[in-house]
N, C-alpha and C. Protein backbone atom coordinates (compact mmCIF):
# COMPACT_ATOMS: atom_id res chain seq x y z
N UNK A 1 -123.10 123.33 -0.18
CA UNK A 1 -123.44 124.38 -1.14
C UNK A 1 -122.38 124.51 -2.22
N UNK A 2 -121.08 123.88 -1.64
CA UNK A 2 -120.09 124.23 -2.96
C UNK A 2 -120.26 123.37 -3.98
N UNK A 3 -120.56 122.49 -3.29
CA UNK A 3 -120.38 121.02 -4.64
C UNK A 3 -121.63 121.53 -5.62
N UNK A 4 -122.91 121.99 -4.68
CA UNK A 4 -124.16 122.47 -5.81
C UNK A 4 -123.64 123.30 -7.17
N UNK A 5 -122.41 124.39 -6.20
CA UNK A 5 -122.56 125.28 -7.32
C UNK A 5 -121.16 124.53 -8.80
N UNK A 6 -120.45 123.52 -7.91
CA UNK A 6 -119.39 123.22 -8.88
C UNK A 6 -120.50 122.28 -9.96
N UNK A 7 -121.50 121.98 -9.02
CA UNK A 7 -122.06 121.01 -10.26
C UNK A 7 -122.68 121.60 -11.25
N UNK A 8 -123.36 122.46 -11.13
CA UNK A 8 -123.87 122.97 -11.95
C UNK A 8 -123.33 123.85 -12.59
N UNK A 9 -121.66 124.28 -12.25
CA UNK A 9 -120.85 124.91 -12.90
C UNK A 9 -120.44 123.91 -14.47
N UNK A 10 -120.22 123.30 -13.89
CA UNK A 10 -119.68 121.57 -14.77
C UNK A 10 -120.73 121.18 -15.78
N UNK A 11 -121.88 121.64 -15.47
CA UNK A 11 -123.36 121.11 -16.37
C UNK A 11 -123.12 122.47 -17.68
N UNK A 12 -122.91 123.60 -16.50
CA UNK A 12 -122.90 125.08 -17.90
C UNK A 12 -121.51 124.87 -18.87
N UNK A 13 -120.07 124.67 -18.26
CA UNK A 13 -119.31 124.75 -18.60
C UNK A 13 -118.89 123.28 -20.06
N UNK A 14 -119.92 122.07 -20.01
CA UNK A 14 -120.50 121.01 -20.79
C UNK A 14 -120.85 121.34 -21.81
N UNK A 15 -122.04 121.89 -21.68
CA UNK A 15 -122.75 122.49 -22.20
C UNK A 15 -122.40 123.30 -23.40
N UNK A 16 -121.32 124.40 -23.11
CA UNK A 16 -120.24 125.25 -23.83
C UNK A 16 -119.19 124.68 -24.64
N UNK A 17 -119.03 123.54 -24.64
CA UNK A 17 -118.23 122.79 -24.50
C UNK A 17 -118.70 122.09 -25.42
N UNK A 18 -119.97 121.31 -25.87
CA UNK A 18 -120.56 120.74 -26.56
C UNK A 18 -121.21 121.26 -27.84
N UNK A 19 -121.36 122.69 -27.41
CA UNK A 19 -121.89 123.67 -28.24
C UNK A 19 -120.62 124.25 -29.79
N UNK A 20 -119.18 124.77 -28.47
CA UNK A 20 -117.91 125.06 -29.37
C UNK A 20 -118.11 123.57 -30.51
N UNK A 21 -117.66 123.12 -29.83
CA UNK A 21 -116.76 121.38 -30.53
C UNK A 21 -117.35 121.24 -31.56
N UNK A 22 -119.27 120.94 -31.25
CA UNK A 22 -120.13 120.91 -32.64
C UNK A 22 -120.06 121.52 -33.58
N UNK A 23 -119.85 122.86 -33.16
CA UNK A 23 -119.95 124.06 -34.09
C UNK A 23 -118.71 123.99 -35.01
N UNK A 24 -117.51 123.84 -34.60
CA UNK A 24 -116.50 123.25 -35.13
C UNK A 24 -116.57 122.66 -35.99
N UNK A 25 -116.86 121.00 -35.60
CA UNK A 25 -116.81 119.57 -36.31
C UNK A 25 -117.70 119.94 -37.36
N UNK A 26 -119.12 120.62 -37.41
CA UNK A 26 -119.82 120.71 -38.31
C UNK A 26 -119.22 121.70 -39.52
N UNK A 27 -118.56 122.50 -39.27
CA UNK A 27 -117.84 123.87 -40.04
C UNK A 27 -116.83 122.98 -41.12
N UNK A 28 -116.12 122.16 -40.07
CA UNK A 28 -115.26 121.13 -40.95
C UNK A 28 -115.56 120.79 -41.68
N UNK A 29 -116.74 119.98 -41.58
CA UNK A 29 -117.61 118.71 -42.51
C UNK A 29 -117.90 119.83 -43.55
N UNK A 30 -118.33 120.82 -43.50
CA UNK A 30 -119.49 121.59 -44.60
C UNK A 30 -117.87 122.43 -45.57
N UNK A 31 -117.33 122.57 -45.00
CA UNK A 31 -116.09 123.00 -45.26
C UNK A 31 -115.57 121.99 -46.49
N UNK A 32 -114.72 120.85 -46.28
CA UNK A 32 -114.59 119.23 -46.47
C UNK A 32 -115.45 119.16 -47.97
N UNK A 33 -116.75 118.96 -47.30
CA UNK A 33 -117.83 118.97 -48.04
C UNK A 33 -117.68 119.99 -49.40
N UNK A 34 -117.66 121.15 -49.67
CA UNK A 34 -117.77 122.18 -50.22
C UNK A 34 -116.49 122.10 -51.22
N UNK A 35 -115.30 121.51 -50.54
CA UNK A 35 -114.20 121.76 -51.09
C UNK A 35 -114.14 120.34 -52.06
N UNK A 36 -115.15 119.51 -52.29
CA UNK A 36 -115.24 118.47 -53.35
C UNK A 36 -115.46 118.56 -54.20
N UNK A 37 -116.63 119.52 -53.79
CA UNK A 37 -117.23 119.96 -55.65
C UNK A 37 -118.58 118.72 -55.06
N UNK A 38 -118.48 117.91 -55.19
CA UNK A 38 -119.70 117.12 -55.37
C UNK A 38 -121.31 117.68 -55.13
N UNK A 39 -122.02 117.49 -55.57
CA UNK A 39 -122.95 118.22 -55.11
C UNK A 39 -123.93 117.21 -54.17
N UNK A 40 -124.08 115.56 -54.32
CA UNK A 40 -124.54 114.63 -53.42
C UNK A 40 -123.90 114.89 -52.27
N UNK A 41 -122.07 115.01 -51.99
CA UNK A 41 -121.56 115.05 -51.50
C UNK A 41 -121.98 116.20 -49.76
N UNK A 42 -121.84 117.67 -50.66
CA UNK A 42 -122.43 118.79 -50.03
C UNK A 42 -123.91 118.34 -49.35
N UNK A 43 -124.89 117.86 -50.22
CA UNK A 43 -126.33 117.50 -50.20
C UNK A 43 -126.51 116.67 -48.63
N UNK A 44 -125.54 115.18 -48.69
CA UNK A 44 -125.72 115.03 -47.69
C UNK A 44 -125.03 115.09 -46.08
N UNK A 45 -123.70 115.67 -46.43
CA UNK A 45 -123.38 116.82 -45.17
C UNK A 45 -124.33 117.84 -44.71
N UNK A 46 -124.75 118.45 -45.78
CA UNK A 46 -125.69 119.17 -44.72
C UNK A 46 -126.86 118.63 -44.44
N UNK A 47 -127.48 117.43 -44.97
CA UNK A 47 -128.64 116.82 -44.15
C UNK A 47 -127.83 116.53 -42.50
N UNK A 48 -126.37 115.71 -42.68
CA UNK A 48 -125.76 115.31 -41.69
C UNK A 48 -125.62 116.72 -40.33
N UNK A 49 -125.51 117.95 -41.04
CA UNK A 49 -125.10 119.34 -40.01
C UNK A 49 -126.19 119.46 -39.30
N UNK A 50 -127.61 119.53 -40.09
CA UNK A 50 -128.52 119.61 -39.58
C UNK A 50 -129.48 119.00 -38.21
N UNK A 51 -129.02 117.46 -38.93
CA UNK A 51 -129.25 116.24 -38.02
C UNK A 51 -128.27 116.91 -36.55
N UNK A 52 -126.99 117.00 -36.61
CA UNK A 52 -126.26 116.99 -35.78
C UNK A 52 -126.44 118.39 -34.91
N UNK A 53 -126.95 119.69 -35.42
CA UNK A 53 -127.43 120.60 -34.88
C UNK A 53 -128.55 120.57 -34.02
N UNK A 54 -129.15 119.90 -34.68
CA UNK A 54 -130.72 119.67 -33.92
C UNK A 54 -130.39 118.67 -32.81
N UNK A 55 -130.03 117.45 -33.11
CA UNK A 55 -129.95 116.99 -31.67
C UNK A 55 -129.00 117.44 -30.45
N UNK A 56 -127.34 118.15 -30.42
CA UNK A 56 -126.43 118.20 -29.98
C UNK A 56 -126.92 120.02 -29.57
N UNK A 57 -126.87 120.65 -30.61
CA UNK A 57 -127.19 122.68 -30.40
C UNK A 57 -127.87 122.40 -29.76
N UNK A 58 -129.69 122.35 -30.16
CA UNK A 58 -130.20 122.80 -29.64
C UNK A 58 -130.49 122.14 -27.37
N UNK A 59 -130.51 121.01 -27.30
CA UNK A 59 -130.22 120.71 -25.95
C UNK A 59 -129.01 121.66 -25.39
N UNK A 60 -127.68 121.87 -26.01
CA UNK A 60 -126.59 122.48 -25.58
C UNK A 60 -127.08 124.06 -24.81
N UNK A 61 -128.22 124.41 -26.03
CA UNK A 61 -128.32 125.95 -25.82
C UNK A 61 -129.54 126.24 -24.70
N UNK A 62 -130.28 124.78 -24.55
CA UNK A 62 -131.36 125.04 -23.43
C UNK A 62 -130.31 124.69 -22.32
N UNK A 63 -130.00 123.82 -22.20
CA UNK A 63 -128.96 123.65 -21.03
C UNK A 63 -128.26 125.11 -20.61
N UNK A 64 -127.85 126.01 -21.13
CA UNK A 64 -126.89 127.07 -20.69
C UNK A 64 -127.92 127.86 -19.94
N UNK A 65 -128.89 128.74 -20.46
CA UNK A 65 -129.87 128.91 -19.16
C UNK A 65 -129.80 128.50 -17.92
N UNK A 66 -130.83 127.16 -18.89
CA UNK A 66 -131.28 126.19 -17.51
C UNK A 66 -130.33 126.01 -15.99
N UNK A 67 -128.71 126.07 -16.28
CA UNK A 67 -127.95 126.05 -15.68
C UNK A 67 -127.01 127.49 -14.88
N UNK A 68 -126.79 128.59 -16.20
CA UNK A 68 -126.43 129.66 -16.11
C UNK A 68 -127.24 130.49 -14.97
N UNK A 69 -129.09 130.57 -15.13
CA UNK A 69 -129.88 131.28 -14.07
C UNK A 69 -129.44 130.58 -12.75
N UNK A 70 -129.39 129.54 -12.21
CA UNK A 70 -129.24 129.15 -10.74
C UNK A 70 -127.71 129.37 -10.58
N UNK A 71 -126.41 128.93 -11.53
CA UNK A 71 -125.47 129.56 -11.16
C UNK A 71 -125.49 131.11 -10.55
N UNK A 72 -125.79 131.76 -11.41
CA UNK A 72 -125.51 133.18 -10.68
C UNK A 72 -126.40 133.27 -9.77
N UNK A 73 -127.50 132.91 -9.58
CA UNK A 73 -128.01 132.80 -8.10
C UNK A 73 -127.28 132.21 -6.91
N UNK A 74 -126.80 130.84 -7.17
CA UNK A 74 -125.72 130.36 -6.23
C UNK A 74 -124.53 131.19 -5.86
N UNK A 75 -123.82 131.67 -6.85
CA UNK A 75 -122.43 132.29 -6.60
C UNK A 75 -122.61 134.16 -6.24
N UNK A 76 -124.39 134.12 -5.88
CA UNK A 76 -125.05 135.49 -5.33
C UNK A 76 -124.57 136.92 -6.20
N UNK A 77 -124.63 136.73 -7.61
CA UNK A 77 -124.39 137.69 -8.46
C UNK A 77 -125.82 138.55 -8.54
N UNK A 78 -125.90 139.89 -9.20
CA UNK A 78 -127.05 139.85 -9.51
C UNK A 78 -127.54 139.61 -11.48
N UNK A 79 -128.74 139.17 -11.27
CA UNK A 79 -128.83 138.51 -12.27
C UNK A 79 -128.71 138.99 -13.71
N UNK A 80 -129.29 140.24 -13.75
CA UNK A 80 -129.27 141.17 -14.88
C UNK A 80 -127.81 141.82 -15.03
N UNK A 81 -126.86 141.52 -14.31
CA UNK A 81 -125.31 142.15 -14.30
C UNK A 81 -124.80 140.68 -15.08
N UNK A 82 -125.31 139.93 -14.49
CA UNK A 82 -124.29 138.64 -15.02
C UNK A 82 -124.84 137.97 -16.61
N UNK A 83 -126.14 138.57 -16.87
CA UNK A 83 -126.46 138.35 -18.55
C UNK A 83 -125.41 138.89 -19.45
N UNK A 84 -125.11 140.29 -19.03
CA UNK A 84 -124.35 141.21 -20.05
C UNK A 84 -123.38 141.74 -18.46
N UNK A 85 -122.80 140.38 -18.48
CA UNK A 85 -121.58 140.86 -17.60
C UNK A 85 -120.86 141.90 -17.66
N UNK A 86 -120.27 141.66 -19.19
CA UNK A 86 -118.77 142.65 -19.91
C UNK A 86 -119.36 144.12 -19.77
N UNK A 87 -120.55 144.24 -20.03
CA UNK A 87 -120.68 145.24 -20.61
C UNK A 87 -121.45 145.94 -19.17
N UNK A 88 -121.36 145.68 -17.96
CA UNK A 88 -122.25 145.98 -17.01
C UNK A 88 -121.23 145.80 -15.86
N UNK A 89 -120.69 145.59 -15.88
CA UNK A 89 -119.35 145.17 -14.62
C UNK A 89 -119.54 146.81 -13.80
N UNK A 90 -119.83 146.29 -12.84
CA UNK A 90 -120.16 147.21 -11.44
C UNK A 90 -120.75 148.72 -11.50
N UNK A 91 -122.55 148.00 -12.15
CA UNK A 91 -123.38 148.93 -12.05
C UNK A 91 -124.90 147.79 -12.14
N UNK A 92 -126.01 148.21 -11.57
CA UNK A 92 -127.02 147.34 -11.68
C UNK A 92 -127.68 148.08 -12.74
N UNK A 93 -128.54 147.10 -13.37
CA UNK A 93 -129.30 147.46 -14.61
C UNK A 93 -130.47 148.00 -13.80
N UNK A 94 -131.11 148.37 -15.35
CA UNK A 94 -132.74 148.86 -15.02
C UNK A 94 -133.80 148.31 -14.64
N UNK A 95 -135.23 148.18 -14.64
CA UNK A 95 -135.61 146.73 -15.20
C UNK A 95 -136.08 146.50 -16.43
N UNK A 96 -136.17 147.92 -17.04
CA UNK A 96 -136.04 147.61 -18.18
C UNK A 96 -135.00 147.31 -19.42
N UNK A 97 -134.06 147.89 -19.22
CA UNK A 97 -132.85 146.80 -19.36
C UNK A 97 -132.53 145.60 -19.03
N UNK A 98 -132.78 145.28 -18.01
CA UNK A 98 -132.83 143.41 -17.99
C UNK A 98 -134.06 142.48 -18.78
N UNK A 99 -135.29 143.59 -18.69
CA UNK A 99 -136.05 142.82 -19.56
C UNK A 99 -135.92 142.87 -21.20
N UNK A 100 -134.97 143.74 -21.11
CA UNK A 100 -134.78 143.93 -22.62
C UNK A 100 -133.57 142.99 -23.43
N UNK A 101 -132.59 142.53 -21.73
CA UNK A 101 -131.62 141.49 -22.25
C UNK A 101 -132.15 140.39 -22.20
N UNK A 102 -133.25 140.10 -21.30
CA UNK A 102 -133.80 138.27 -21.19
C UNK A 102 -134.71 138.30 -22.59
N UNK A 103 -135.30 139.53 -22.67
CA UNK A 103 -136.16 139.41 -24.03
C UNK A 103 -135.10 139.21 -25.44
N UNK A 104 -133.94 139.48 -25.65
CA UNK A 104 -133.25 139.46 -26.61
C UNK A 104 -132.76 137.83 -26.66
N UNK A 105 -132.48 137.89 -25.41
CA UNK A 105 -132.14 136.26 -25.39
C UNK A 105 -132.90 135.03 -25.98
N UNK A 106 -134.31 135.44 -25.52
CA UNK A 106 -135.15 134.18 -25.86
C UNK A 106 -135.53 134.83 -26.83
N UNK A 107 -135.22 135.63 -27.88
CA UNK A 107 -135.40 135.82 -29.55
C UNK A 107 -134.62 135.34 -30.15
N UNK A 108 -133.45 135.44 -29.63
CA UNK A 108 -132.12 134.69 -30.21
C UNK A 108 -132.60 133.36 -30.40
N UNK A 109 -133.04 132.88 -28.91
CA UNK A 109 -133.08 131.30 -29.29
C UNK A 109 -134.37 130.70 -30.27
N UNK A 110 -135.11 131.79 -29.98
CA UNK A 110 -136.64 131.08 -30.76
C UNK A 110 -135.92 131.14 -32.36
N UNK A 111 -135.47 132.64 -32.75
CA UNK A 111 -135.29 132.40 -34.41
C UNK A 111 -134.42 131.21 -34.44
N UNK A 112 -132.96 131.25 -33.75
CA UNK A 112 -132.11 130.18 -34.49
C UNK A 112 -132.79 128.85 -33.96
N UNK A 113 -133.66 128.36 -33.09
CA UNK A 113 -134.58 127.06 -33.64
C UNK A 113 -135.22 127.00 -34.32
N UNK A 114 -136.04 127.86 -34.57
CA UNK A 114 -137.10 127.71 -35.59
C UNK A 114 -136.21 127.85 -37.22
N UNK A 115 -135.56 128.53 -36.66
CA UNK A 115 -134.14 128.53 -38.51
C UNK A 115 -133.73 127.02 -38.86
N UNK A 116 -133.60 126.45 -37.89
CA UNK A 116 -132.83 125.17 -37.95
C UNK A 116 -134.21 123.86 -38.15
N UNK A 117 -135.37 124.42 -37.57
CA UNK A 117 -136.54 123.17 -37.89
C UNK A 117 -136.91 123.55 -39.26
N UNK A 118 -136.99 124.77 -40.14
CA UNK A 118 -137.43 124.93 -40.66
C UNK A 118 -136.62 124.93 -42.11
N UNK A 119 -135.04 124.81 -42.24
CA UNK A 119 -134.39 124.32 -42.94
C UNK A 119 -134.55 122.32 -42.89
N UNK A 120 -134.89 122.43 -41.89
CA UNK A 120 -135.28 120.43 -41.89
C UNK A 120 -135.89 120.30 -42.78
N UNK A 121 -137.45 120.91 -42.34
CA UNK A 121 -138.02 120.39 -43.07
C UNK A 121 -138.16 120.89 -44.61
N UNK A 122 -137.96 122.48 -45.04
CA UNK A 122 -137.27 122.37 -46.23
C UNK A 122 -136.51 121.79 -47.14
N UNK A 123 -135.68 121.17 -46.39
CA UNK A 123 -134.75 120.42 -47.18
C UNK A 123 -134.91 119.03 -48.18
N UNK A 124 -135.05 119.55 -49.63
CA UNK A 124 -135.30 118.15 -50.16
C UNK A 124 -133.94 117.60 -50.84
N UNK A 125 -133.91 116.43 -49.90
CA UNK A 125 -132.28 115.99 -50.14
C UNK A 125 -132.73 114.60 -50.26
């Protein structure tokens, strides 16, 4: 049971990991980018951010779930404490408060994908 939960500790903690770094490297580039003046230059960094968001973010950000829900099941937390840990540390939620944090969650993720497909295909570069 330990190795389950280190593994899938290792899959979330990746995950985070892949998410920071990108977010980074891409900030650089557009940064870099910006500070040329060029405007081809800018044009195709951010075709490049985009590209690199879409394939690297968005897997990063399904992965944290996907991984995060069975962690705290494994390490026997309860589940609606460990969404909004900080802010919930040793008291159980409602259920409508937990449905109101899983519902916030998967709004988060639907706009910023659909933000990011929909600058794609906007984009005439």
């Amino acid at each position: 049971m330990l190795n389950l939960i280190f593994a899938i500790k290792f899959v979330h903690v990746l995950a985070a990991a892949a998410m920071f770094g990108t977010a980074l490297a891409v900030a650089l580039f557009m940064v870099l980018a910006d500070r040329s003046g060029n405007v081809s230059v800018i044009a195709v960094t951010a075709r490049f951010a985009v590209v690199v968001d879409l394939m690297v973010m968005i897997p990063a950000l399904a992965l944290q779930p996907i991984s995060g829900f069975p962690l705290a099941s494994a390490v026997v937390l309860n589940l609606p404490v460990f969404l909004i840990e900080i802010l919930a540390i040793g008291r159980t939620l409602a259920p409508a408060e937990a449905l109101a944090c899983i519902g916030a969650f998967l709004l988060m993720g639907t706009v910023f994908g659909l933000g990011f497909v929909w600058n794609y295909q906007d984009a005439a570069l």
